[in-house]
C-alpha atoms as a PDB file:
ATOM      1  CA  UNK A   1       0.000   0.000   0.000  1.00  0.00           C
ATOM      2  CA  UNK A   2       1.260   3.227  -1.008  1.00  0.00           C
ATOM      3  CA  UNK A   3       2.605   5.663   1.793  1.00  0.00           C
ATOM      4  CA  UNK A   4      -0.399   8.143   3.122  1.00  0.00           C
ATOM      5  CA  UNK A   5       0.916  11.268   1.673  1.00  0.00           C
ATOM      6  CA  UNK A   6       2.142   9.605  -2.073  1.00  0.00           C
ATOM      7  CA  UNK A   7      -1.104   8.726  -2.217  1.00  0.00           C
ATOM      8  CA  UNK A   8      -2.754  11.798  -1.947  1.00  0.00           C
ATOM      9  CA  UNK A   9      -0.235  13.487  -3.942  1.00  0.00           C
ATOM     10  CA  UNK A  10      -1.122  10.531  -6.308  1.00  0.00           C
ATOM     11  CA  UNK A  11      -4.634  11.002  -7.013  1.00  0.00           C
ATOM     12  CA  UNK A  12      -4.613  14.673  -6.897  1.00  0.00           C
ATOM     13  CA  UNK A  13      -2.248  14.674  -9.554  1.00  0.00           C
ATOM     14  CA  UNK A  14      -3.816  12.528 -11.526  1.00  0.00           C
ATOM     15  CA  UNK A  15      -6.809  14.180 -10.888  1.00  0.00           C
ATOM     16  CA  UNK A  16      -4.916  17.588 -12.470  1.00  0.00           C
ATOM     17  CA  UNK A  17      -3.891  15.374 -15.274  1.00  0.00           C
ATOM     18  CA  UNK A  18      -7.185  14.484 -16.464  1.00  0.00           C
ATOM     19  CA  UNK A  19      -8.325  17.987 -16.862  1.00  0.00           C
ATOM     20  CA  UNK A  20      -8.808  19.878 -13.061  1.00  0.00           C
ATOM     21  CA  UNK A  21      -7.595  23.367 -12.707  1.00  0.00           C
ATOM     22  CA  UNK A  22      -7.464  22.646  -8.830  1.00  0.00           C
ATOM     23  CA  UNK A  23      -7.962  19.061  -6.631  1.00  0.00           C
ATOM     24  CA  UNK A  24      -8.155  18.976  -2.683  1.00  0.00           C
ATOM     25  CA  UNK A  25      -9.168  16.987   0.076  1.00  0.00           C
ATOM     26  CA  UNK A  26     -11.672  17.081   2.695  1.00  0.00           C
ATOM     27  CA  UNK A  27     -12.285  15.431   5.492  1.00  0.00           C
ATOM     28  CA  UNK A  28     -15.411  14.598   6.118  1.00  0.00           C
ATOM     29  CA  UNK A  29     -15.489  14.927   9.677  1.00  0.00           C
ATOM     30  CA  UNK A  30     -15.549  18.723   9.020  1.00  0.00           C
ATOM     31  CA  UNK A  31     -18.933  18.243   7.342  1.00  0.00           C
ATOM     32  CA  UNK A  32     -20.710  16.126  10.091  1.00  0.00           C
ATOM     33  CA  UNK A  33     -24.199  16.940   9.603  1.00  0.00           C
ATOM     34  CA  UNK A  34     -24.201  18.403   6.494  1.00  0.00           C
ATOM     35  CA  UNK A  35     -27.582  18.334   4.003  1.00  0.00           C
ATOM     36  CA  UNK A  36     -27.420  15.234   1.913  1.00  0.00           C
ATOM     37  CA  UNK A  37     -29.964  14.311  -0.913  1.00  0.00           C
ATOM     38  CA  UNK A  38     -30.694  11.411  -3.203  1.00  0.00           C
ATOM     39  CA  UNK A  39     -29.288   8.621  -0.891  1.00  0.00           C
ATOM     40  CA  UNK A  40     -26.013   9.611  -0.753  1.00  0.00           C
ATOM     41  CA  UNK A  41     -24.276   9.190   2.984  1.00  0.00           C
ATOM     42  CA  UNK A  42     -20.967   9.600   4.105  1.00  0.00           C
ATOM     43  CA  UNK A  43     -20.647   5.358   6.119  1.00  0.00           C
ATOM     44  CA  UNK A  44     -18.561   3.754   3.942  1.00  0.00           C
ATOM     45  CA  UNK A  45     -16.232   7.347   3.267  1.00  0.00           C
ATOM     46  CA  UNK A  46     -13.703   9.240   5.043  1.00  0.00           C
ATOM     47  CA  UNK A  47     -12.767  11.101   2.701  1.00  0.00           C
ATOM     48  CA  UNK A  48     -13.652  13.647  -0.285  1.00  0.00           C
ATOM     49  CA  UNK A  49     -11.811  14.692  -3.382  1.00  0.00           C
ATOM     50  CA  UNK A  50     -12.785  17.902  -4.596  1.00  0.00           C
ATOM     51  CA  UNK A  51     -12.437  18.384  -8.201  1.00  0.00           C
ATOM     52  CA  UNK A  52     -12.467  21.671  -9.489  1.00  0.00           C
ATOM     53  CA  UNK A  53     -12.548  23.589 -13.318  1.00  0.00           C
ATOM     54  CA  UNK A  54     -11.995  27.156 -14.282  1.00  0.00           C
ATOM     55  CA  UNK A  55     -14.183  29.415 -16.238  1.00  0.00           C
ATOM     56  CA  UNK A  56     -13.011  31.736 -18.926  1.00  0.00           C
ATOM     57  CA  UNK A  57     -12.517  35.258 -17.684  1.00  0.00           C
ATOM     58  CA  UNK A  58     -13.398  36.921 -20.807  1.00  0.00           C
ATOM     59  CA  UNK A  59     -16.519  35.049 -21.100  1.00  0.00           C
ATOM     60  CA  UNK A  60     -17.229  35.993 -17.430  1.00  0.00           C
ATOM     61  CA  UNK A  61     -16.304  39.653 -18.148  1.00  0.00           C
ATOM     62  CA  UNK A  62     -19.168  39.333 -20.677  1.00  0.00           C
ATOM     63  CA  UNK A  63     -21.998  39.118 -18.448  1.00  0.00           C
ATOM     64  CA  UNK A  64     -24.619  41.847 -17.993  1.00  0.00           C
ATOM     65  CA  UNK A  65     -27.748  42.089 -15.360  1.00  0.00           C
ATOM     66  CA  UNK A  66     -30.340  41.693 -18.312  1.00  0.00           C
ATOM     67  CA  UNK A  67     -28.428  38.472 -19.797  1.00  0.00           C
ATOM     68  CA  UNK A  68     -25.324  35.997 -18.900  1.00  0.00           C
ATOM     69  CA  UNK A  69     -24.440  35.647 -22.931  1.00  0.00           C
ATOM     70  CA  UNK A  70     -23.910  32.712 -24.864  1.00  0.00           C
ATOM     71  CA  UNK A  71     -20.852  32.587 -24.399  1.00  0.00           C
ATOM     72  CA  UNK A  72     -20.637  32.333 -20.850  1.00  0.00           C
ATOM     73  CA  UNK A  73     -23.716  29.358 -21.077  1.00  0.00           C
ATOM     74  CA  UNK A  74     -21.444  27.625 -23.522  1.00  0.00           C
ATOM     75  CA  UNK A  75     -19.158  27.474 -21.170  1.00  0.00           C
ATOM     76  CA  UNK A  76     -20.980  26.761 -18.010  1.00  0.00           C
ATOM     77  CA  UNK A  77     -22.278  23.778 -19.896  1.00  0.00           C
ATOM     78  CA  UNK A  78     -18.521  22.611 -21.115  1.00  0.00           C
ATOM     79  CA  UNK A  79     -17.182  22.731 -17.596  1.00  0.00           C
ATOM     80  CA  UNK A  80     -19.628  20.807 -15.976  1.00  0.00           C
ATOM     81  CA  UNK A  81     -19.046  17.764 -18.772  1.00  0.00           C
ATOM     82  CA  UNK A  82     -15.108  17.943 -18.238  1.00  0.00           C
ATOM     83  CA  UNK A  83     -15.991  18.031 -14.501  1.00  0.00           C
ATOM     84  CA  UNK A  84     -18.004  15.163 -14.805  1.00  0.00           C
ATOM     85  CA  UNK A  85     -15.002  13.442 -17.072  1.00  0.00           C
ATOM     86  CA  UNK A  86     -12.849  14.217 -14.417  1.00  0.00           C
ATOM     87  CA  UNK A  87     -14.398  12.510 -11.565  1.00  0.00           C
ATOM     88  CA  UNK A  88     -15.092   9.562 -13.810  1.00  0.00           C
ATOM     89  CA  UNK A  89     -11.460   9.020 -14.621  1.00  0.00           C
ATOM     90  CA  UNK A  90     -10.382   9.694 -10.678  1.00  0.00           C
ATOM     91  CA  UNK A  91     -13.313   7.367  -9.089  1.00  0.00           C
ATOM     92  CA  UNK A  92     -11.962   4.565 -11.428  1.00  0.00           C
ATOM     93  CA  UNK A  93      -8.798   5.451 -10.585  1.00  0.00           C
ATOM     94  CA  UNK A  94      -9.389   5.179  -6.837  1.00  0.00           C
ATOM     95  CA  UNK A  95     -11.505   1.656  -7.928  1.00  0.00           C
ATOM     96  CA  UNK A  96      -8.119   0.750  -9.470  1.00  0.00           C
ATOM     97  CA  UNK A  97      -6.558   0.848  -6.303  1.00  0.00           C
ATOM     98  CA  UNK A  98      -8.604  -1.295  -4.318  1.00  0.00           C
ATOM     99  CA  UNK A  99     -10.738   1.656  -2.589  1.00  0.00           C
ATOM    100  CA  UNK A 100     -14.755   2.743  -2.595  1.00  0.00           C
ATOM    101  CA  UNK A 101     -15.228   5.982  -4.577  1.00  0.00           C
ATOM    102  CA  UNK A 102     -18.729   7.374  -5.273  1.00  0.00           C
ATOM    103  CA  UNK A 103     -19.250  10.566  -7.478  1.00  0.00           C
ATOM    104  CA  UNK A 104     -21.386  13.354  -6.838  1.00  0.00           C
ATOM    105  CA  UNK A 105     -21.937  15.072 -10.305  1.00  0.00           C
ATOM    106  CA  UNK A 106     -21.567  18.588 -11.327  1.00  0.00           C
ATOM    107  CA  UNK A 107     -24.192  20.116 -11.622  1.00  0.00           C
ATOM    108  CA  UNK A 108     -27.599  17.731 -10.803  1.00  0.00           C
ATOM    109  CA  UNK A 109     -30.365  19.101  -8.920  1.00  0.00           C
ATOM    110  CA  UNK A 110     -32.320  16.352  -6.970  1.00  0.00           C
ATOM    111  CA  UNK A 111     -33.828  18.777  -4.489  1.00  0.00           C
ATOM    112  CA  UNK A 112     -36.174  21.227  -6.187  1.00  0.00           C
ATOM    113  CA  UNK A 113     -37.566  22.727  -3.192  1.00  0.00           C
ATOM    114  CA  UNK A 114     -33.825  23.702  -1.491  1.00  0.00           C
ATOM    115  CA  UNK A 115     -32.408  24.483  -5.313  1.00  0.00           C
ATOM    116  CA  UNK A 116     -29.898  21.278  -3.947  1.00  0.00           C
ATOM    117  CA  UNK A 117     -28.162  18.896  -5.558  1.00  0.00           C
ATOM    118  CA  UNK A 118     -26.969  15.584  -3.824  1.00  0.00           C
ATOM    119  CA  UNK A 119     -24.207  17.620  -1.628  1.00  0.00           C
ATOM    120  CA  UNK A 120     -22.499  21.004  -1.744  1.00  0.00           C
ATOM    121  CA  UNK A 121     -19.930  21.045  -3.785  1.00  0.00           C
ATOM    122  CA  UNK A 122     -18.880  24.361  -2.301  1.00  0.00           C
ATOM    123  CA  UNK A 123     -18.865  22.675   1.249  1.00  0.00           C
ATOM    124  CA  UNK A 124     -16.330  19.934   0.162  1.00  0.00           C
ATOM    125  CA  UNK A 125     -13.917  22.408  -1.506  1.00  0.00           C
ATOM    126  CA  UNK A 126     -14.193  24.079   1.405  1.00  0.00           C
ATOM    127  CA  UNK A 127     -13.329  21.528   3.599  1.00  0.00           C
ATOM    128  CA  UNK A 128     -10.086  20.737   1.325  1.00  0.00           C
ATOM    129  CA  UNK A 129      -8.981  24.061   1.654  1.00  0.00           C
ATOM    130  CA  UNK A 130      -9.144  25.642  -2.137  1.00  0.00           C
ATOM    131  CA  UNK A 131     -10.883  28.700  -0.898  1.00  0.00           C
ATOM    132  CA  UNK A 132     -13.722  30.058   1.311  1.00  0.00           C
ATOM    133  CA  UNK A 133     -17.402  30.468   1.274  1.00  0.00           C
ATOM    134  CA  UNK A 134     -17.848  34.366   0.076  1.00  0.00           C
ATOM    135  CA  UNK A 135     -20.874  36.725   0.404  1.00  0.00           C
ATOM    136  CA  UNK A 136     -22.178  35.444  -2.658  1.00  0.00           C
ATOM    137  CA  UNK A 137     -22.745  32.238  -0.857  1.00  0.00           C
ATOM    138  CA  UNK A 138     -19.981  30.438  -3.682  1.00  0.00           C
ATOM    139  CA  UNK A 139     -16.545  29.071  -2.859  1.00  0.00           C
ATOM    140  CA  UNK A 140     -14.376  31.626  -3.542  1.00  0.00           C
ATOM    141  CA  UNK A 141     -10.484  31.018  -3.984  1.00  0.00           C
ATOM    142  CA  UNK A 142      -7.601  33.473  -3.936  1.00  0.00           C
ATOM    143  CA  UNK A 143      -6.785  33.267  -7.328  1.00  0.00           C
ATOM    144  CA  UNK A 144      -9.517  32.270  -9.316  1.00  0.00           C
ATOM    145  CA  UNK A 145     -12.639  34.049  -7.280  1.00  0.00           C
ATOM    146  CA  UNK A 146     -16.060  32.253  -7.961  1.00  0.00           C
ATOM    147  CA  UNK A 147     -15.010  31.304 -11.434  1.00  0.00           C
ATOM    148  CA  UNK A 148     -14.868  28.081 -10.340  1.00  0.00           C
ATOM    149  CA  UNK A 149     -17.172  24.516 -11.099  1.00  0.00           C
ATOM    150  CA  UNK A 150     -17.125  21.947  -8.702  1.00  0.00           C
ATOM    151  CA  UNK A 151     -17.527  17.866  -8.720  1.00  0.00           C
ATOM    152  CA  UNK A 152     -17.004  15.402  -5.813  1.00  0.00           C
ATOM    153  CA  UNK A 153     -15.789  12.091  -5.512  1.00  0.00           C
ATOM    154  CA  UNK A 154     -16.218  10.384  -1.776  1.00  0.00           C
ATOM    155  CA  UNK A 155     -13.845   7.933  -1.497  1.00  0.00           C
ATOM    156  CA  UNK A 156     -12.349   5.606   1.809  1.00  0.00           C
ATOM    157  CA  UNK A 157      -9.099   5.521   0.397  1.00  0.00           C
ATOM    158  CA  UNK A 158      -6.421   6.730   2.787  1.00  0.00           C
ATOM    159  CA  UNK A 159      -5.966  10.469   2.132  1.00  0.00           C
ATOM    160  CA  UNK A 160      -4.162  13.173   4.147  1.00  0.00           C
ATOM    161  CA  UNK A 161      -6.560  16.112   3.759  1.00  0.00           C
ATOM    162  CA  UNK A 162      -6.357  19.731   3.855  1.00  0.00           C
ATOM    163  CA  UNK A 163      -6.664  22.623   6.294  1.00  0.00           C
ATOM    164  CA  UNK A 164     -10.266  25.167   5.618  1.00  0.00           C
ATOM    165  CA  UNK A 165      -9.280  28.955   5.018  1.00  0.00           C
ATOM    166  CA  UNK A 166     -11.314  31.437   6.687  1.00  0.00           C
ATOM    167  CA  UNK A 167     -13.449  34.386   4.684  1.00  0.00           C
ATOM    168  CA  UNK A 168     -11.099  36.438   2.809  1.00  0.00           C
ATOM    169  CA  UNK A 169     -14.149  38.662   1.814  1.00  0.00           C
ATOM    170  CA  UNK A 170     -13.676  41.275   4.493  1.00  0.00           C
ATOM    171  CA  UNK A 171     -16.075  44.161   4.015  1.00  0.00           C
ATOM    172  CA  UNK A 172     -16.669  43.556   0.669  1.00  0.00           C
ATOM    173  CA  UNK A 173     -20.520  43.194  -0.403  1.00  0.00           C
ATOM    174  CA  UNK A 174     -20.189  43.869  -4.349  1.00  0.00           C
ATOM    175  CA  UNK A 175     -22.189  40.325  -4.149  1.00  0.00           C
ATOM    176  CA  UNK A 176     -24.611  41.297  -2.141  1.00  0.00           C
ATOM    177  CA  UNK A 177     -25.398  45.147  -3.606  1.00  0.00           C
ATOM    178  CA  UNK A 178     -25.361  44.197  -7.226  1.00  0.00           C
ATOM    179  CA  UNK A 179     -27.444  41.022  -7.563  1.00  0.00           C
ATOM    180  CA  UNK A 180     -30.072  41.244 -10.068  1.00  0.00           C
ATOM    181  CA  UNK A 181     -32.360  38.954  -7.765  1.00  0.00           C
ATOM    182  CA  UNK A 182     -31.395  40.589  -4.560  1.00  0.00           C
ATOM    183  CA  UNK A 183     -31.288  37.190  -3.605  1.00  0.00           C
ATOM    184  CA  UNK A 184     -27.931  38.116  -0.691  1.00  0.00           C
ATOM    185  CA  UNK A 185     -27.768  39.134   2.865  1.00  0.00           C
ATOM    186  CA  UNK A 186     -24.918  40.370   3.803  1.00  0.00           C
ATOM    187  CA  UNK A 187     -23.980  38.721   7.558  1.00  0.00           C
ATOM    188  CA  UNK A 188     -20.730  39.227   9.017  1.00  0.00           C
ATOM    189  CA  UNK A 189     -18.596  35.829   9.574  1.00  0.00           C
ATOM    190  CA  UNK A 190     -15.364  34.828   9.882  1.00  0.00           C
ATOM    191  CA  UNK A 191     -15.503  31.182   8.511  1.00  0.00           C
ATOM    192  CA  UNK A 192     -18.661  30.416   7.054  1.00  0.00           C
ATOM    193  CA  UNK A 193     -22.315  30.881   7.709  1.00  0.00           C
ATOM    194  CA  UNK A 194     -24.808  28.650   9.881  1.00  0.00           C
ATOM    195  CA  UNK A 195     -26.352  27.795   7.303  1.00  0.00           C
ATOM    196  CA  UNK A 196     -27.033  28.837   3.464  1.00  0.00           C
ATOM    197  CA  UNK A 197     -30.259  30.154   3.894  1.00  0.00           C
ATOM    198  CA  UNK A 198     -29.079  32.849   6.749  1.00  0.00           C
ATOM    199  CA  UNK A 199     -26.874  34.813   3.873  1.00  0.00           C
ATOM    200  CA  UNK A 200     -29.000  33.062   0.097  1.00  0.00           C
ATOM    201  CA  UNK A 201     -32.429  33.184  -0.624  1.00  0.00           C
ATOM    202  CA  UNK A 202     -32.570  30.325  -2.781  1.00  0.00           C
ATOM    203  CA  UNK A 203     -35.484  30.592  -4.303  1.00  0.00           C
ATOM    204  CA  UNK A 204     -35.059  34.698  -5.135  1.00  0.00           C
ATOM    205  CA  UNK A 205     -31.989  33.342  -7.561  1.00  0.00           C
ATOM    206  CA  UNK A 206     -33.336  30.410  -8.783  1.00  0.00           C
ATOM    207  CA  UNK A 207     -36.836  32.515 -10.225  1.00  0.00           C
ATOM    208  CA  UNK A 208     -34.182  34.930 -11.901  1.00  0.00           C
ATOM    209  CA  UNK A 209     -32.329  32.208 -13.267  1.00  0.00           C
ATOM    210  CA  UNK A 210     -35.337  30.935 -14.983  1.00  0.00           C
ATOM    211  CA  UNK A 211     -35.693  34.421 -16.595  1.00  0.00           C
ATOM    212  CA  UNK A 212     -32.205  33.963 -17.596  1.00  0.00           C
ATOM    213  CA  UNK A 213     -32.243  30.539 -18.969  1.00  0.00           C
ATOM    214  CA  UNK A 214     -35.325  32.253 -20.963  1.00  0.00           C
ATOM    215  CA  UNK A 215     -33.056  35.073 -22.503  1.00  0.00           C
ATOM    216  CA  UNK A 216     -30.418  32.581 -23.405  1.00  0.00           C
ATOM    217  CA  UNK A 217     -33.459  30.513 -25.639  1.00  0.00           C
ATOM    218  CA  UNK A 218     -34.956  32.599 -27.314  1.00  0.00           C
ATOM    219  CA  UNK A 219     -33.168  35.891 -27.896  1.00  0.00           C
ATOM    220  CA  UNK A 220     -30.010  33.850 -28.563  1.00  0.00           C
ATOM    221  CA  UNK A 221     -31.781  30.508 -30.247  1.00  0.00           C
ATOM    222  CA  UNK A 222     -29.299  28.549 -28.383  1.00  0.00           C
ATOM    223  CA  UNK A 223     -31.905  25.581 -26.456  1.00  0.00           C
ATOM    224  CA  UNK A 224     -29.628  23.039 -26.300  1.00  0.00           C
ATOM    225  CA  UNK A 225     -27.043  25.838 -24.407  1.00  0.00           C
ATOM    226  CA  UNK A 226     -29.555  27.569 -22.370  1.00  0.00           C
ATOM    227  CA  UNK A 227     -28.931  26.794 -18.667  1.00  0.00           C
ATOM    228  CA  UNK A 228     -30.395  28.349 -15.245  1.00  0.00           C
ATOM    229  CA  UNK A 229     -27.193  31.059 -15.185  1.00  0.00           C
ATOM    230  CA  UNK A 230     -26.767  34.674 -13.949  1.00  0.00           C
ATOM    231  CA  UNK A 231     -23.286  35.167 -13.082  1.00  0.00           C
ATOM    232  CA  UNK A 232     -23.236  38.549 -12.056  1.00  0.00           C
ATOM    233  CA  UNK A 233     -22.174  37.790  -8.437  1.00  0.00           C
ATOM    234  CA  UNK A 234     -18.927  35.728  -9.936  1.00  0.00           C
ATOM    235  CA  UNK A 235     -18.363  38.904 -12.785  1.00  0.00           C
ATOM    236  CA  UNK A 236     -18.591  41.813  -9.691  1.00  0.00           C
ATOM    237  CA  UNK A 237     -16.130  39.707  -7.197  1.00  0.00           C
ATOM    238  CA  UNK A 238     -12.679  41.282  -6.939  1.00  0.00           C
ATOM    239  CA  UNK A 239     -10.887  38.296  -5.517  1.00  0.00           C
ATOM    240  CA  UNK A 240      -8.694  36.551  -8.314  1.00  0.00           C
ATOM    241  CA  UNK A 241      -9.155  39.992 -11.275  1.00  0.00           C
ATOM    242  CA  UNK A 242      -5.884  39.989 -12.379  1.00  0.00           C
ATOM    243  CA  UNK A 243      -3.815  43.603 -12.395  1.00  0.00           C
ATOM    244  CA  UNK A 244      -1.065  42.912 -14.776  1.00  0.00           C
ATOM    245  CA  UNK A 245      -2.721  44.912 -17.897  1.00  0.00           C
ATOM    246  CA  UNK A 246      -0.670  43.716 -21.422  1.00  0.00           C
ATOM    247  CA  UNK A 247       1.924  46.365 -22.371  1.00  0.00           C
ATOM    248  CA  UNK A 248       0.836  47.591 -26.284  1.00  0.00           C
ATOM    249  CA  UNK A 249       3.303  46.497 -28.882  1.00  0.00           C
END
């Protein structure tokens, strides 16, 4: 059996190979108690790798209040199916092994009441340490913001995990001010909230998104592209804008 920490540094690479921007570990004593949907339970795991996939800036940059763009949608869509690849490849690769793994997909709502999916994503990477839960109620990491997908493969395969980061958001409530949906609250707290509902109104985002995924149909005739998006929350976030401006030729 390989040593604890090769291991980790194993599958997270691996993990990186197949196509994720960022990989971490939680453990899942951290999340003790946490909503889970769908059947899923945390018995047989100890463990969770969090998988996670960039978004283009530019397409970001892109986004307006009255519609997320095409562009964006395209690429909302595209992550989620490499994120899904992703944990595919790592779960087998974990299977390989001689260890449990059990993926929680991208982006699948099983929960339409609670706008939930089988687990937070956000929670997990959390938990692993790639960033912190911002005003906008969305992991947010130091260098990429909220332009960040998340999948999640629960695994019992011996993994050292790592540390959670506390709220790097400080005063900031860009989030909370400019959402279309006014869908934020902004609370004050230094790790994470109680609970999702005390700083999201779920449902206040999830109407707009409809009127969103409507703007992407049928002013843009793109069906098969048109998602439940807004974005403005990850385009107004100042964490992980880069200053370095290109020098003209």
């Amino acid at each position: 059996m390989p040593k604890r920490k090769d291991a980790t540094e194993e599958i997270l690479t691996y993990a990186r190979s197949m196509g994720a921007t960022l990989a971490g570990v939680a453990d899942l004593k951290l999340l003790k108690g946490m909503p889970l949907y769908g059947g899923v339970s945390f018995e047989r795991f100890r463990y969770a790798i969090s998988i996670a996939v960039a978004l283009p800036s530019e397409a970001i940059e892109m986004i307006t209040d009255e519609d997320p763009g095409m562009l964006y949608a395209y690429a909302y869509r595209a992550a989620n199916v490499l994120l899904d690849s992703v944990a595919m490849e790592t779960a087998a690769e974990i299977n390989r092994l001689g260890y449990r793994s059990l993926i929680i997909p991208a982006s699948m709502r099983v929960m339409r009441a609670e706008q939930a999916g089988h687990a937070s994503h956000k929670a997990f990477a959390w938990a692993a340490g790639l960033g912190w839960i911002g005003r906008n109620a969305m992991l947010t990491n130091p260098q990429f913001g909220s332009k960040l997908r998340f999948a999640t493969v629960l695994t019992d395969m011996p993994l050292r995990p790592g540390k959670p980061i506390s709220n790097g958001c400080g005063i900031c409530r860009l989030c909370v001010v400019r959402c279309p949906a006014k869908a934020f609250r902004y609370v004050p707290f230094e790790i994470r909230p109680s609970c999702r509902e005390e700083i999201f109104d779920a449902d206040k985002c999830y109407q707009y998104l409809l009127k969103c995924k409507d703007v992407l149909a049928k002013e843009h005739h793109m069906v098969e592209h048109a998602a439940t998006i807004c974005g403005v929350c990850i385009k107004v976030c100042p964490i992980g804008k880069s200053a370095v401006q290109k020098k003209p030729q």
